[in-house]
N, C-alpha and C. Protein backbone atom coordinates (compact mmCIF):
# COMPACT_ATOMS: atom_id res chain seq x y z
N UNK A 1 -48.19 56.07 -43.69
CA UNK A 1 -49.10 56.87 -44.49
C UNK A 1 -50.43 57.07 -43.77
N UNK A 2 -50.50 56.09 -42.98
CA UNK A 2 -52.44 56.15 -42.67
C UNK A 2 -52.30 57.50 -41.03
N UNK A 3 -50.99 57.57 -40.44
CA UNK A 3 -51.16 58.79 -39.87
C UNK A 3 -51.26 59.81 -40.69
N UNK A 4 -50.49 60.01 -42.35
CA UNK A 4 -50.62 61.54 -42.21
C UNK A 4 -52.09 61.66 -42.88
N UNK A 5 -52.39 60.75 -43.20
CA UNK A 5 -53.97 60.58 -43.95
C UNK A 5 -55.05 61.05 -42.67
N UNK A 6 -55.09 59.90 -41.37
CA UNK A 6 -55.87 60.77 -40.68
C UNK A 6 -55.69 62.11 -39.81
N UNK A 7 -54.59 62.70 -40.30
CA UNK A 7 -53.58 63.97 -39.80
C UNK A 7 -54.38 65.29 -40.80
N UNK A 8 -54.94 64.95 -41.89
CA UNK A 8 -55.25 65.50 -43.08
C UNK A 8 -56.73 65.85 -42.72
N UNK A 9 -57.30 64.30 -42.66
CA UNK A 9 -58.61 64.28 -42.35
C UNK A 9 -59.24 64.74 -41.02
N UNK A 10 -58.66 65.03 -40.25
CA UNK A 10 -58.83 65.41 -38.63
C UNK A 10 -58.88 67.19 -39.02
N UNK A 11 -57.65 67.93 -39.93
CA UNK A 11 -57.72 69.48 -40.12
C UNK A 11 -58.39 69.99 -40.98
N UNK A 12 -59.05 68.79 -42.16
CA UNK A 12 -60.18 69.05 -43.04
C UNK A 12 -61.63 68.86 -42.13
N UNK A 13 -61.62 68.21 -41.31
CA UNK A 13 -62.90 68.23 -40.30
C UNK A 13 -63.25 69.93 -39.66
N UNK A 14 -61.86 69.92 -39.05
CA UNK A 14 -61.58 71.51 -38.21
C UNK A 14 -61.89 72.17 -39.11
N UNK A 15 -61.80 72.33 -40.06
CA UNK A 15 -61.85 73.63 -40.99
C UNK A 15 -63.38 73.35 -41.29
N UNK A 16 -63.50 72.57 -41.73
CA UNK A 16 -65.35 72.43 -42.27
C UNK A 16 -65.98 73.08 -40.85
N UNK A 17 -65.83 72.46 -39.68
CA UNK A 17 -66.84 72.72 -38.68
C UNK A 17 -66.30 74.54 -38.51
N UNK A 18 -65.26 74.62 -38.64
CA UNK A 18 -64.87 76.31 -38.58
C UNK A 18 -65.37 76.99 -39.37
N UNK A 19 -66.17 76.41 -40.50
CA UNK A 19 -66.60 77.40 -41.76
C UNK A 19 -65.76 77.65 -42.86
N UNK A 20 -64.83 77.29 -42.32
CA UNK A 20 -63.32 77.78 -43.58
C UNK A 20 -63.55 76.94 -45.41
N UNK A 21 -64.11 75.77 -45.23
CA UNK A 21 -64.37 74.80 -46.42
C UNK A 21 -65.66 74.49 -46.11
N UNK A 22 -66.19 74.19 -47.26
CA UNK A 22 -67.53 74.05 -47.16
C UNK A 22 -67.90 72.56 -47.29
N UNK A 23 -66.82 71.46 -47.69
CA UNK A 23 -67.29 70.15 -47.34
C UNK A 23 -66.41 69.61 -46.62
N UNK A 24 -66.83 68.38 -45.94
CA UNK A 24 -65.73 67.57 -45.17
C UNK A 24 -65.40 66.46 -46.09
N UNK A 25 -64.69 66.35 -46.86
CA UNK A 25 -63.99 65.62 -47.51
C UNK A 25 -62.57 65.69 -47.67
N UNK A 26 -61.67 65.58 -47.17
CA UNK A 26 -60.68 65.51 -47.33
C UNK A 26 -59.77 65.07 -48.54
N UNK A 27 -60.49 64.24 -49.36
CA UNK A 27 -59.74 63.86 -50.41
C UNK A 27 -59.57 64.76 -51.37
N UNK A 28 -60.33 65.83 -51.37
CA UNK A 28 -60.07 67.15 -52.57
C UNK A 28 -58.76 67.29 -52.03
N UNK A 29 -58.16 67.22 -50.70
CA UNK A 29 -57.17 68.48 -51.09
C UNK A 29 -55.86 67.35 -50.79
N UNK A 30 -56.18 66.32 -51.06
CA UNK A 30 -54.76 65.24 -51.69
C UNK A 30 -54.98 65.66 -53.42
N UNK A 31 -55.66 66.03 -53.92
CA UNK A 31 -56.36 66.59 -55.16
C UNK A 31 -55.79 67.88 -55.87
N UNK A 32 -55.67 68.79 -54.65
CA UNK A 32 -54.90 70.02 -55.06
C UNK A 32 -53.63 69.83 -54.51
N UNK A 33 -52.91 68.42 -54.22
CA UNK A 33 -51.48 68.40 -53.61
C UNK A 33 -50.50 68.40 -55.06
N UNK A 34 -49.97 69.32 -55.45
CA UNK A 34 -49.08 68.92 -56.87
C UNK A 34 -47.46 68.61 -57.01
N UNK A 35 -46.98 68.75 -55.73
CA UNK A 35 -45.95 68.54 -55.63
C UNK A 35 -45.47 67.88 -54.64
N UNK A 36 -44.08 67.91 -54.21
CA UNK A 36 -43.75 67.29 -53.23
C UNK A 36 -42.25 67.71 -52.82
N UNK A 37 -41.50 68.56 -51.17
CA UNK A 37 -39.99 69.11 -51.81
C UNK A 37 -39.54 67.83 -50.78
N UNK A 38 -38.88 67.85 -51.16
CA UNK A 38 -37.59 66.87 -50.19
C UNK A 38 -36.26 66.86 -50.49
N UNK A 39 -35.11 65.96 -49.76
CA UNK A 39 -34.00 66.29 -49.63
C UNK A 39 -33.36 64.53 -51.04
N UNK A 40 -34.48 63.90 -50.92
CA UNK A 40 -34.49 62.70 -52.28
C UNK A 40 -33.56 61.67 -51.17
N UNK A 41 -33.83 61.51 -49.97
CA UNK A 41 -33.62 60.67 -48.69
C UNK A 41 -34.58 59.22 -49.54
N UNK A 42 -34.08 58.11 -48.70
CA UNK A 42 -35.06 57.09 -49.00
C UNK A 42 -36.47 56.80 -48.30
N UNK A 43 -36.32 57.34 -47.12
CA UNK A 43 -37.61 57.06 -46.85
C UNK A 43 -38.24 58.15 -47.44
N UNK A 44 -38.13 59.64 -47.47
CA UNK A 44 -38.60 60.64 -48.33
C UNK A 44 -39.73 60.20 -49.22
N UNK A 45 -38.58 59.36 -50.74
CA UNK A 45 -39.04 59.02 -51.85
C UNK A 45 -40.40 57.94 -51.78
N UNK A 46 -39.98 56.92 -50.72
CA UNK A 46 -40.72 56.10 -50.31
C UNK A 46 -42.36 57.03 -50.13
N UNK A 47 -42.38 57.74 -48.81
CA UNK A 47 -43.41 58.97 -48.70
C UNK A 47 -44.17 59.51 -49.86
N UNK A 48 -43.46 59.75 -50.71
CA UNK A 48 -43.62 60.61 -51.88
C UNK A 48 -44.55 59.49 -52.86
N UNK A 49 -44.18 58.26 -52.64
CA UNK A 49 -44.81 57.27 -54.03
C UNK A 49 -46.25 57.21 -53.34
N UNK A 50 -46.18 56.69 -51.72
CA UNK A 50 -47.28 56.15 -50.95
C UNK A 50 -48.24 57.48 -51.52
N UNK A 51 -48.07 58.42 -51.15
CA UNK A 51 -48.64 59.82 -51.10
C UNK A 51 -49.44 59.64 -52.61
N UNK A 52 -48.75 59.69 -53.65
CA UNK A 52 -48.96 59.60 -55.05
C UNK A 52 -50.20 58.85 -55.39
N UNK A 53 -49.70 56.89 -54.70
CA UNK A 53 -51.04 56.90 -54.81
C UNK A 53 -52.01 56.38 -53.88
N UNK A 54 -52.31 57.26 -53.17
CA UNK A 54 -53.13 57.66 -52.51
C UNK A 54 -53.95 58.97 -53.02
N UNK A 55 -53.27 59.67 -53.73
CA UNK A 55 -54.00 61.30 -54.32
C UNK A 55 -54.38 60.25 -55.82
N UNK A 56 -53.84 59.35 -56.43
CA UNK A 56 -54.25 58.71 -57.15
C UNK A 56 -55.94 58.19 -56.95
N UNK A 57 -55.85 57.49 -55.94
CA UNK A 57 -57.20 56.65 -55.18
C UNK A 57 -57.93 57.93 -55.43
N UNK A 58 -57.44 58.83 -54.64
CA UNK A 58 -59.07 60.09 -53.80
C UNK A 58 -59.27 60.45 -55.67
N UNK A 59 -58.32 60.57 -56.64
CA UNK A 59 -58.81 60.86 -57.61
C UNK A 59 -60.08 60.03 -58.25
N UNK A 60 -59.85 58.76 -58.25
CA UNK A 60 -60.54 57.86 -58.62
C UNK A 60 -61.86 57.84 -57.99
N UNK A 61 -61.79 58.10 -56.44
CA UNK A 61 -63.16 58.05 -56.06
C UNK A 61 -63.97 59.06 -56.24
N UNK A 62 -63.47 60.34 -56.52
CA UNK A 62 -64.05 61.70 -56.47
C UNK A 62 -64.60 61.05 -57.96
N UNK A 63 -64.33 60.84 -58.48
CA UNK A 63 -65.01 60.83 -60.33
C UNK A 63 -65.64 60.05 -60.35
N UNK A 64 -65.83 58.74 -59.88
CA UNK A 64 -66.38 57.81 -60.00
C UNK A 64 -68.04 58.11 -58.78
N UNK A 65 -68.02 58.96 -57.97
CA UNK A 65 -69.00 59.42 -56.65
C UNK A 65 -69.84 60.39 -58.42
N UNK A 66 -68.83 61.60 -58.73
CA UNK A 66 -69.50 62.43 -59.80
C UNK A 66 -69.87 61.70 -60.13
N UNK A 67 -69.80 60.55 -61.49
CA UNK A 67 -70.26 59.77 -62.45
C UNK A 67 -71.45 59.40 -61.93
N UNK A 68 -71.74 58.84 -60.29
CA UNK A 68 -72.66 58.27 -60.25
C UNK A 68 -73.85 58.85 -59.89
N UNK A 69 -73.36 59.96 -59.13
CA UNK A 69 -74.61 61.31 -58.61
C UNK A 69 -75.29 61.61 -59.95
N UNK A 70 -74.35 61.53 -61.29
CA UNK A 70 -75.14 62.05 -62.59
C UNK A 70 -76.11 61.52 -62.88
N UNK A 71 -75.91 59.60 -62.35
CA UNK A 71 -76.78 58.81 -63.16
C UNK A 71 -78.25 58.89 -62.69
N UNK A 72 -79.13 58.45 -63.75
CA UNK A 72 -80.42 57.91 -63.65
C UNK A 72 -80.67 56.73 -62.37
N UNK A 73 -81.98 56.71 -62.08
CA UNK A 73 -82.27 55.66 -61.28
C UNK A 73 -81.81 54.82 -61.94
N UNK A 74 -82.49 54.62 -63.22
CA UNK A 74 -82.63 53.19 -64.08
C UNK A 74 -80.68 53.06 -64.57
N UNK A 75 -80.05 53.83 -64.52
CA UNK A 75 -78.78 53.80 -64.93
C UNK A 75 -77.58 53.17 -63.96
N UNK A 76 -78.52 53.38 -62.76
CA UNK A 76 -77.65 53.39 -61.16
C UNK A 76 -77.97 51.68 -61.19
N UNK A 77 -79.51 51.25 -60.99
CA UNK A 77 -79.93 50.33 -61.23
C UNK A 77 -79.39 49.18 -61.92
N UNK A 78 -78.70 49.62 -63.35
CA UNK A 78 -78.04 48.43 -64.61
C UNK A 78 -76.53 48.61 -63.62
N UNK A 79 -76.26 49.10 -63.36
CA UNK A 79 -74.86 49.67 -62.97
C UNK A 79 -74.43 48.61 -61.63
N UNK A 80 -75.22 48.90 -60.67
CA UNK A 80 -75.51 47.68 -59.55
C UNK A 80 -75.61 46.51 -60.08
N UNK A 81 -76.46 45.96 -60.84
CA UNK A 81 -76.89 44.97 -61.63
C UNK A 81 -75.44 43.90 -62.17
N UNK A 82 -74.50 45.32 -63.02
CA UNK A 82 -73.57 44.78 -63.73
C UNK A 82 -72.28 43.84 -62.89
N UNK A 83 -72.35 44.94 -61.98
CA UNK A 83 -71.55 45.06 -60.84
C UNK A 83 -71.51 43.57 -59.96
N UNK A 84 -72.82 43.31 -59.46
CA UNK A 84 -73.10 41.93 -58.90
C UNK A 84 -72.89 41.03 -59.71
N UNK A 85 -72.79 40.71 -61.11
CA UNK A 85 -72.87 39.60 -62.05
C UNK A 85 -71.33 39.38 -61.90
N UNK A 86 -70.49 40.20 -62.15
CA UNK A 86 -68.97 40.46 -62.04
C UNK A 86 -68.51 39.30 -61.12
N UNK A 87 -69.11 40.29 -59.72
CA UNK A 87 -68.74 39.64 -58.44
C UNK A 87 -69.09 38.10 -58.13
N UNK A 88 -70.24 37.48 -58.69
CA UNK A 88 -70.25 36.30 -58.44
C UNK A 88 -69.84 35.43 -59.63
């Protein structure tokens, strides 16, 4: 998986520096991936789950980056705060 990931991220670079997309992020377009065709082989299926979640993850981080660009200093602040208490 981590070739076709940086296989993804290497032609989302090309395209940003080409002008074609306007950010370099690559995880949008595991984002707009909705399907998947294959022949239902085992390693295929295998491909197909890894893939899943992985467009799972970029989902998670894309919302969670929004959520936080929204917040307040003082919101970002409790948020860090909460975060460290967790961890130790």
């Amino acid at each position: 998986l981590d070739g076709w990931i940086e296989f993804i991220e290497e032609c989302y670079h090309l395209a940003y520096e080409s002008g074609l997309c306007s950010e370099d992020d690559a995880r949008k377009f595991w984002n707009l991936v909705t399907s998947f065709h294959s022949d239902h082989a085992e390693d295929q299926k295998k491909l197909f789950c890894l893939l899943k979640e992985w467009k799972v993850r970029c989902e998670c981080e894309l919302r969670g980056e929004g959520v936080v660009k929204r917040m307040t200093n003082l919101e970002y602040v409790v948020l860090i705060f909460k975060c460290t208490e967790e961890a130790i």
